[in-house]
PDB file of N, CA and C in Angstrom:
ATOM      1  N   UNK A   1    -100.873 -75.051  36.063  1.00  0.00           N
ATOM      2  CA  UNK A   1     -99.696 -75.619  36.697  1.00  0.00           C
ATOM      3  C   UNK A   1     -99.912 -77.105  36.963  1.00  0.00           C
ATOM      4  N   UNK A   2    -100.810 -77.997  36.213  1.00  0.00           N
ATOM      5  CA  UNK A   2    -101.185 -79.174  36.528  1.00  0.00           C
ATOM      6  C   UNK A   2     -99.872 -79.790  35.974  1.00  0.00           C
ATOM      7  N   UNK A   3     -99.777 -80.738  36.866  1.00  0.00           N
ATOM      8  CA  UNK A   3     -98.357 -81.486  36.975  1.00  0.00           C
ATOM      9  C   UNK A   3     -97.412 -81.013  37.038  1.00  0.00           C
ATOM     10  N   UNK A   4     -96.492 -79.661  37.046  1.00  0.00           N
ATOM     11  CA  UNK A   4     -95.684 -79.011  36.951  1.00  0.00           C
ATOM     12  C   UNK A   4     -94.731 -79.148  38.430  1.00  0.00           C
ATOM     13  N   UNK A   5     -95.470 -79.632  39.349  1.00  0.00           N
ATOM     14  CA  UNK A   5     -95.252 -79.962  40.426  1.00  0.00           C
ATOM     15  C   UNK A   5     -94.008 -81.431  41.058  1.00  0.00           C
ATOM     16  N   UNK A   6     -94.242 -82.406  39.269  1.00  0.00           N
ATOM     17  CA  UNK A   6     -93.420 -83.207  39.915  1.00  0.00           C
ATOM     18  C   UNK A   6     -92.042 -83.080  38.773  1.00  0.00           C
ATOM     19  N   UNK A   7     -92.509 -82.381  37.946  1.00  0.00           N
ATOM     20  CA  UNK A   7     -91.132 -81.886  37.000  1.00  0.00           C
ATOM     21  C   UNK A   7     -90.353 -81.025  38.030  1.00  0.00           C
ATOM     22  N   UNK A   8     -90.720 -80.138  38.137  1.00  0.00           N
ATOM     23  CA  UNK A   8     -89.747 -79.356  39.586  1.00  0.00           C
ATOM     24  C   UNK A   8     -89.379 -79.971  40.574  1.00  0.00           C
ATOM     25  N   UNK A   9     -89.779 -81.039  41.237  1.00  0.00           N
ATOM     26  CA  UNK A   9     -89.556 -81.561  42.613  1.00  0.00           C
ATOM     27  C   UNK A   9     -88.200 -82.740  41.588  1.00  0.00           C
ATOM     28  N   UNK A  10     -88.195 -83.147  40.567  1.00  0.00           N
ATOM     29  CA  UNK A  10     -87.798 -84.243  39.786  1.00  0.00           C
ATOM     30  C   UNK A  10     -86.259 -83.177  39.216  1.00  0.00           C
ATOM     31  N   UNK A  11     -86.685 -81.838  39.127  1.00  0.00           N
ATOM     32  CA  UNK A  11     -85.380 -81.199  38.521  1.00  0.00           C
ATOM     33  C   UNK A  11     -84.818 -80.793  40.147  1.00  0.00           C
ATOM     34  N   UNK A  12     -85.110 -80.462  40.618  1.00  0.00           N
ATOM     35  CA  UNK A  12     -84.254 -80.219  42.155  1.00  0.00           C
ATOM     36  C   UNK A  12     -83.324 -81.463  42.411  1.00  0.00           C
ATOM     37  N   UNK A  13     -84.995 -82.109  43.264  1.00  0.00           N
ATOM     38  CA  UNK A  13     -83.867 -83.716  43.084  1.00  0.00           C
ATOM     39  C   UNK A  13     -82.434 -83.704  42.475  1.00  0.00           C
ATOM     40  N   UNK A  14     -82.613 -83.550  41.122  1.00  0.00           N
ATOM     41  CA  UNK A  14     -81.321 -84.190  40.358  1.00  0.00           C
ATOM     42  C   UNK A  14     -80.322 -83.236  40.328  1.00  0.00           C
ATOM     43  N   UNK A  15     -80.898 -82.128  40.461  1.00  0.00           N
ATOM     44  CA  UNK A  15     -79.393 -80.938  40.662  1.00  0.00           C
ATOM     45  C   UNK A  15     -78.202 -81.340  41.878  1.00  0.00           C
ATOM     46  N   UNK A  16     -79.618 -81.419  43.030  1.00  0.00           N
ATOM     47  CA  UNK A  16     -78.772 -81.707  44.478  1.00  0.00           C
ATOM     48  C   UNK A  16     -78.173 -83.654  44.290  1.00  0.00           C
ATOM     49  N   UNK A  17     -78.110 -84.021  43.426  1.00  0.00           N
ATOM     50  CA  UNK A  17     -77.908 -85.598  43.214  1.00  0.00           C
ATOM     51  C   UNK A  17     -76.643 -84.880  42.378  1.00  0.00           C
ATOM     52  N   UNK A  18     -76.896 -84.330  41.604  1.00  0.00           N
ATOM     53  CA  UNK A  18     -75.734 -84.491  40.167  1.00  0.00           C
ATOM     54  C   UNK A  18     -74.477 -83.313  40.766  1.00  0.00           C
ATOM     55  N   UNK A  19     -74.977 -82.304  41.686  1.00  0.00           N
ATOM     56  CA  UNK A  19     -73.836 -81.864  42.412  1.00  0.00           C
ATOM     57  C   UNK A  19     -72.969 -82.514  43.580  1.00  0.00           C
ATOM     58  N   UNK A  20     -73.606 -83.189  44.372  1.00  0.00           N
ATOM     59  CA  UNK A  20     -72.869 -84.085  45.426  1.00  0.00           C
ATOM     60  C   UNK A  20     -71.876 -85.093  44.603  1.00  0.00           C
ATOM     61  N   UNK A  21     -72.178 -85.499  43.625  1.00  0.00           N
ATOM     62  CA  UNK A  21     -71.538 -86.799  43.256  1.00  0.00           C
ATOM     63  C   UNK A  21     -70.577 -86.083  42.357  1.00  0.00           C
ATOM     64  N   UNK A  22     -70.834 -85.033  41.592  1.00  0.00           N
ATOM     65  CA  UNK A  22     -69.744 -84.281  41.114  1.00  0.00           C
ATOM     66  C   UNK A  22     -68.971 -83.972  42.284  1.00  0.00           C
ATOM     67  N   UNK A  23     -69.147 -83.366  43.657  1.00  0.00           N
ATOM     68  CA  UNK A  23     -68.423 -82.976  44.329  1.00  0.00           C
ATOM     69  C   UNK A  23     -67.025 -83.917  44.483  1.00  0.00           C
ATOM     70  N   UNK A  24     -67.923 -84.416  45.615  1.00  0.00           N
ATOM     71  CA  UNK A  24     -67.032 -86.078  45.587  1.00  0.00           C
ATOM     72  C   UNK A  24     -66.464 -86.668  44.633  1.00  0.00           C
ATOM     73  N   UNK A  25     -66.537 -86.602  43.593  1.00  0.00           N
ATOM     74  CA  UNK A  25     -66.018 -87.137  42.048  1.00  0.00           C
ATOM     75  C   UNK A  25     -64.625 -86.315  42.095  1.00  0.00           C
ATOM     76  N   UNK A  26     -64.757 -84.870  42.357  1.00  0.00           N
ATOM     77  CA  UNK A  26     -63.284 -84.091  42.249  1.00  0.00           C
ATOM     78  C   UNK A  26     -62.917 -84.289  43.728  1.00  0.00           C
ATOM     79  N   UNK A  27     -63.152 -84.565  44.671  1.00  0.00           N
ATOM     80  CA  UNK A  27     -62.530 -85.312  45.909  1.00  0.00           C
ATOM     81  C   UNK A  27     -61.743 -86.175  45.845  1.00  0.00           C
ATOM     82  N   UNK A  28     -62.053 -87.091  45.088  1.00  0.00           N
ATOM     83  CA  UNK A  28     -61.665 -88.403  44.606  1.00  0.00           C
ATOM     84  C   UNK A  28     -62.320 -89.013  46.050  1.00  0.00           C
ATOM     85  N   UNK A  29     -63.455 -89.089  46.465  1.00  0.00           N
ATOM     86  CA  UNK A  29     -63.806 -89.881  47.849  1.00  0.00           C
ATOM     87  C   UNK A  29     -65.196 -90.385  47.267  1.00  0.00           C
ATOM     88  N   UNK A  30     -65.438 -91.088  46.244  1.00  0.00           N
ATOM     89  CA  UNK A  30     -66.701 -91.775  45.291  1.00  0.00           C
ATOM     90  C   UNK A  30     -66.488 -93.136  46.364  1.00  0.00           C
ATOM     91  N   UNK A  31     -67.578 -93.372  46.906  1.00  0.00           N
ATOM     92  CA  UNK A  31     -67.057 -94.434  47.554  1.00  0.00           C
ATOM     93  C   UNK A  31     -68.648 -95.081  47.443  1.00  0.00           C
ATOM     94  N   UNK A  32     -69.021 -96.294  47.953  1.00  0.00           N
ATOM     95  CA  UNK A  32     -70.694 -97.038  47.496  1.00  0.00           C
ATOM     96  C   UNK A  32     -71.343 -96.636  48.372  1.00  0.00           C
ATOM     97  N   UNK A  33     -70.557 -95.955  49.775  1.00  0.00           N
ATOM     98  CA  UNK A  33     -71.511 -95.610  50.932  1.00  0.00           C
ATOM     99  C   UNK A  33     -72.104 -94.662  50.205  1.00  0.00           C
ATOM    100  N   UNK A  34     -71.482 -93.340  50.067  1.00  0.00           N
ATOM    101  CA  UNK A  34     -71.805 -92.293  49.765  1.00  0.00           C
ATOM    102  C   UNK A  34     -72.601 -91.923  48.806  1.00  0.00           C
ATOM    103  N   UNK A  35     -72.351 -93.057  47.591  1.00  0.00           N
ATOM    104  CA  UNK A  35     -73.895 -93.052  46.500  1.00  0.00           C
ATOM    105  C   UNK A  35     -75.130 -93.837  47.400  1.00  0.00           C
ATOM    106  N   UNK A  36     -74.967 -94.550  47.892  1.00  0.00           N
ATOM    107  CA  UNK A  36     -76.092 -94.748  48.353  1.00  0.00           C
ATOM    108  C   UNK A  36     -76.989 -94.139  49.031  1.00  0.00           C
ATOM    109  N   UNK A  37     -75.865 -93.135  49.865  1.00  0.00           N
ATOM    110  CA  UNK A  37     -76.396 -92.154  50.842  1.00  0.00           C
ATOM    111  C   UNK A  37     -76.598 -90.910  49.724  1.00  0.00           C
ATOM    112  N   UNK A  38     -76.582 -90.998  48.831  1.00  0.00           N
ATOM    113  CA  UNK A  38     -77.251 -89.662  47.703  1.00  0.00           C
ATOM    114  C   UNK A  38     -78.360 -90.549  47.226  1.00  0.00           C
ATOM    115  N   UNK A  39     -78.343 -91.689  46.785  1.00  0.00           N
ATOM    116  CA  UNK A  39     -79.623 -91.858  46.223  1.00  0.00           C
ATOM    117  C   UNK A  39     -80.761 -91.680  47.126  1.00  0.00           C
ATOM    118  N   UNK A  40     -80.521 -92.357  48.447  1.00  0.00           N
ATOM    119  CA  UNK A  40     -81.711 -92.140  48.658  1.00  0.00           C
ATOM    120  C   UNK A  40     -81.786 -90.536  49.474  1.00  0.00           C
ATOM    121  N   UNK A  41     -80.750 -89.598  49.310  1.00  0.00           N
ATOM    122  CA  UNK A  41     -81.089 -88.605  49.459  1.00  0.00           C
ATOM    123  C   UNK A  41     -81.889 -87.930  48.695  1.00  0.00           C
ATOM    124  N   UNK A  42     -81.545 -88.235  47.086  1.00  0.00           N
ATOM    125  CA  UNK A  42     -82.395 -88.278  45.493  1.00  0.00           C
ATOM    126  C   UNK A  42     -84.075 -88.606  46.384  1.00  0.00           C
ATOM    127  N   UNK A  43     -84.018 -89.390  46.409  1.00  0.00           N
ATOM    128  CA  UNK A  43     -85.682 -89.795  46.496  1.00  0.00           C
ATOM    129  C   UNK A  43     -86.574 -89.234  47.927  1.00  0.00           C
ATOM    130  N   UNK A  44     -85.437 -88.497  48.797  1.00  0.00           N
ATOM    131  CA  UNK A  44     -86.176 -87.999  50.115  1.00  0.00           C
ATOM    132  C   UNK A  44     -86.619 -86.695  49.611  1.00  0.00           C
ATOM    133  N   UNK A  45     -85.377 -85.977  48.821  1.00  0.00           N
ATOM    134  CA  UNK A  45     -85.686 -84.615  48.206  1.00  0.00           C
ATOM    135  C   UNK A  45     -86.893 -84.660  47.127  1.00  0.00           C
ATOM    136  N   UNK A  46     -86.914 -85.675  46.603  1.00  0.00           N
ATOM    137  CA  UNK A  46     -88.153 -85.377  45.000  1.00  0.00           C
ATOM    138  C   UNK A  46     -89.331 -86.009  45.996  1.00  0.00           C
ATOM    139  N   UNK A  47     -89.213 -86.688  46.722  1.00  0.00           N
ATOM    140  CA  UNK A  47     -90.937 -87.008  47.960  1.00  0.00           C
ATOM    141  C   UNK A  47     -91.115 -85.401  48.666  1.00  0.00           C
ATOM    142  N   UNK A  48     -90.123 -85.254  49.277  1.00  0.00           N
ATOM    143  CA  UNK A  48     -90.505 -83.828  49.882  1.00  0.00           C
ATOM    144  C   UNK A  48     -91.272 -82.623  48.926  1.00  0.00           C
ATOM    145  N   UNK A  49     -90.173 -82.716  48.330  1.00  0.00           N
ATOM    146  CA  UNK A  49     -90.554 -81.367  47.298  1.00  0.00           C
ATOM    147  C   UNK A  49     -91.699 -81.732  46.054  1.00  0.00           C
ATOM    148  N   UNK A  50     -91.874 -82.532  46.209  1.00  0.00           N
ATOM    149  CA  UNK A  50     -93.367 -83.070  45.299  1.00  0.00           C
ATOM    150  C   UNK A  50     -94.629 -82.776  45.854  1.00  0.00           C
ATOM    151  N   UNK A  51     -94.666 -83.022  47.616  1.00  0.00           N
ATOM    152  CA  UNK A  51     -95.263 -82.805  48.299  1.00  0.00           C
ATOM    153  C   UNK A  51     -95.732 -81.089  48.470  1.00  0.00           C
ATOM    154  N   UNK A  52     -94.666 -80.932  48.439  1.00  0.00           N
ATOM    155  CA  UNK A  52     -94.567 -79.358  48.924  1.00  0.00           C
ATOM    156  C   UNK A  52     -95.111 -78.617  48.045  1.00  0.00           C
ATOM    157  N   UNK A  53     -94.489 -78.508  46.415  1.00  0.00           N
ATOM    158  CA  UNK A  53     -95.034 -78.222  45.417  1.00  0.00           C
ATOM    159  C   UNK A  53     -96.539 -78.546  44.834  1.00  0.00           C
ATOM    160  N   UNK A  54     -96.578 -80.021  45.478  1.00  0.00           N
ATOM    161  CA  UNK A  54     -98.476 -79.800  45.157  1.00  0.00           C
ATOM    162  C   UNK A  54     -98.943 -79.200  45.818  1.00  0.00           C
ATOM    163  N   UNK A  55     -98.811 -79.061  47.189  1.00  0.00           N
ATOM    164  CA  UNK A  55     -99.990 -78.287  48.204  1.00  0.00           C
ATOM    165  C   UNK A  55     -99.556 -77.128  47.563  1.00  0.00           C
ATOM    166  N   UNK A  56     -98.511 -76.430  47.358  1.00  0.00           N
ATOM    167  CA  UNK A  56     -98.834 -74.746  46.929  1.00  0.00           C
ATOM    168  C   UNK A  56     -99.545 -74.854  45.697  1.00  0.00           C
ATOM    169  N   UNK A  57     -99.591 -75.397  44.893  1.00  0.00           N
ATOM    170  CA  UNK A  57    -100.548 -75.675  43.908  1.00  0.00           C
ATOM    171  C   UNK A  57    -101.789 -75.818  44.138  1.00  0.00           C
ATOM    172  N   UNK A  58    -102.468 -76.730  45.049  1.00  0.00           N
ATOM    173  CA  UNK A  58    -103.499 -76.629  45.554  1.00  0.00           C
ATOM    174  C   UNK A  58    -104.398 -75.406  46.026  1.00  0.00           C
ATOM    175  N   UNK A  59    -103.246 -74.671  46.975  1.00  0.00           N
ATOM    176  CA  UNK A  59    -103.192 -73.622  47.561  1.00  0.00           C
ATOM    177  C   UNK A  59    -103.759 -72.386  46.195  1.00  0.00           C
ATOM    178  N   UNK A  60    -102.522 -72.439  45.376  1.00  0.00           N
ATOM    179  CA  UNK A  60    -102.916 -71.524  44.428  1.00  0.00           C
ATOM    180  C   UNK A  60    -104.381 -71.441  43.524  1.00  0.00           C
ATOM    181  N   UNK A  61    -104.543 -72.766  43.407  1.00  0.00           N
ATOM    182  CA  UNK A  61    -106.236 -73.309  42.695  1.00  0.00           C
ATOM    183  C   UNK A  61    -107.280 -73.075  43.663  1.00  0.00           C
ATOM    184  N   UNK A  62    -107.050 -72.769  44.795  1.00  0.00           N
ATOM    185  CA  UNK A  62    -108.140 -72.886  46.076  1.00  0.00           C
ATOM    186  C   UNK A  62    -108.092 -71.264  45.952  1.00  0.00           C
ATOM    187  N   UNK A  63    -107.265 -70.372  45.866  1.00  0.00           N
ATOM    188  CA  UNK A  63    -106.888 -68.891  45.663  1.00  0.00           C
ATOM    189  C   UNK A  63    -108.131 -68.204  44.551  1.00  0.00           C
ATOM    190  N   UNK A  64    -107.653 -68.806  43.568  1.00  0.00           N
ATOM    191  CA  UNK A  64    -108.274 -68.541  42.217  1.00  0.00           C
ATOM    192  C   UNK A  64    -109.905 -68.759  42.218  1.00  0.00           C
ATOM    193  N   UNK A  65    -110.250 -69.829  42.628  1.00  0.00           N
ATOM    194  CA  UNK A  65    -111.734 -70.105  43.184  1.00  0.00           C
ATOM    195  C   UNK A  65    -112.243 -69.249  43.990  1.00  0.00           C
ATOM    196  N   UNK A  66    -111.533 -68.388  45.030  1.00  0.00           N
ATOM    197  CA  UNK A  66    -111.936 -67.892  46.114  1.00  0.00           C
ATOM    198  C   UNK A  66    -112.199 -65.699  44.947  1.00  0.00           C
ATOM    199  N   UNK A  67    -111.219 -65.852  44.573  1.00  0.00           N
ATOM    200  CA  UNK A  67    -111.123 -64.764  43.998  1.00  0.00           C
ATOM    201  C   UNK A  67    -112.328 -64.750  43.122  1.00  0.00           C
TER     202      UNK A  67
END
């Protein structure tokens, strides 16, 4: 699972990015606040979940050693 960790945190990210702005897109309420306030929602979600996803990775390699 080496690196697999930031492809997943990188495909989340962009789901929850590419659905908000679709949302709002059929709203018709696209406005510069609101991308801005997704992008850097984009980059809080792929830091989090990058994070998150390595330590269970870690977790899982520390497992395997122990076994």
């Amino acid at each position: 699972m080496s690196f697999l960790h930031r492809e997943i945190a990188l495909m989340l990210a962009t789901v929850a990015f590419v659905s908000s702005f679709v949302y709002k897109f059929f709203l018709l309420e696209v406005k510069l606040t609101y991308v801005t306030r997704d992008i850097i929602m984009f980059f809080i979600i792929y830091y989090v979940t990058e994070k998150l996803f390595l330590y269970i990775d870690k977790i899982m390699i520390n497992y395997r050693k122990i076994l």
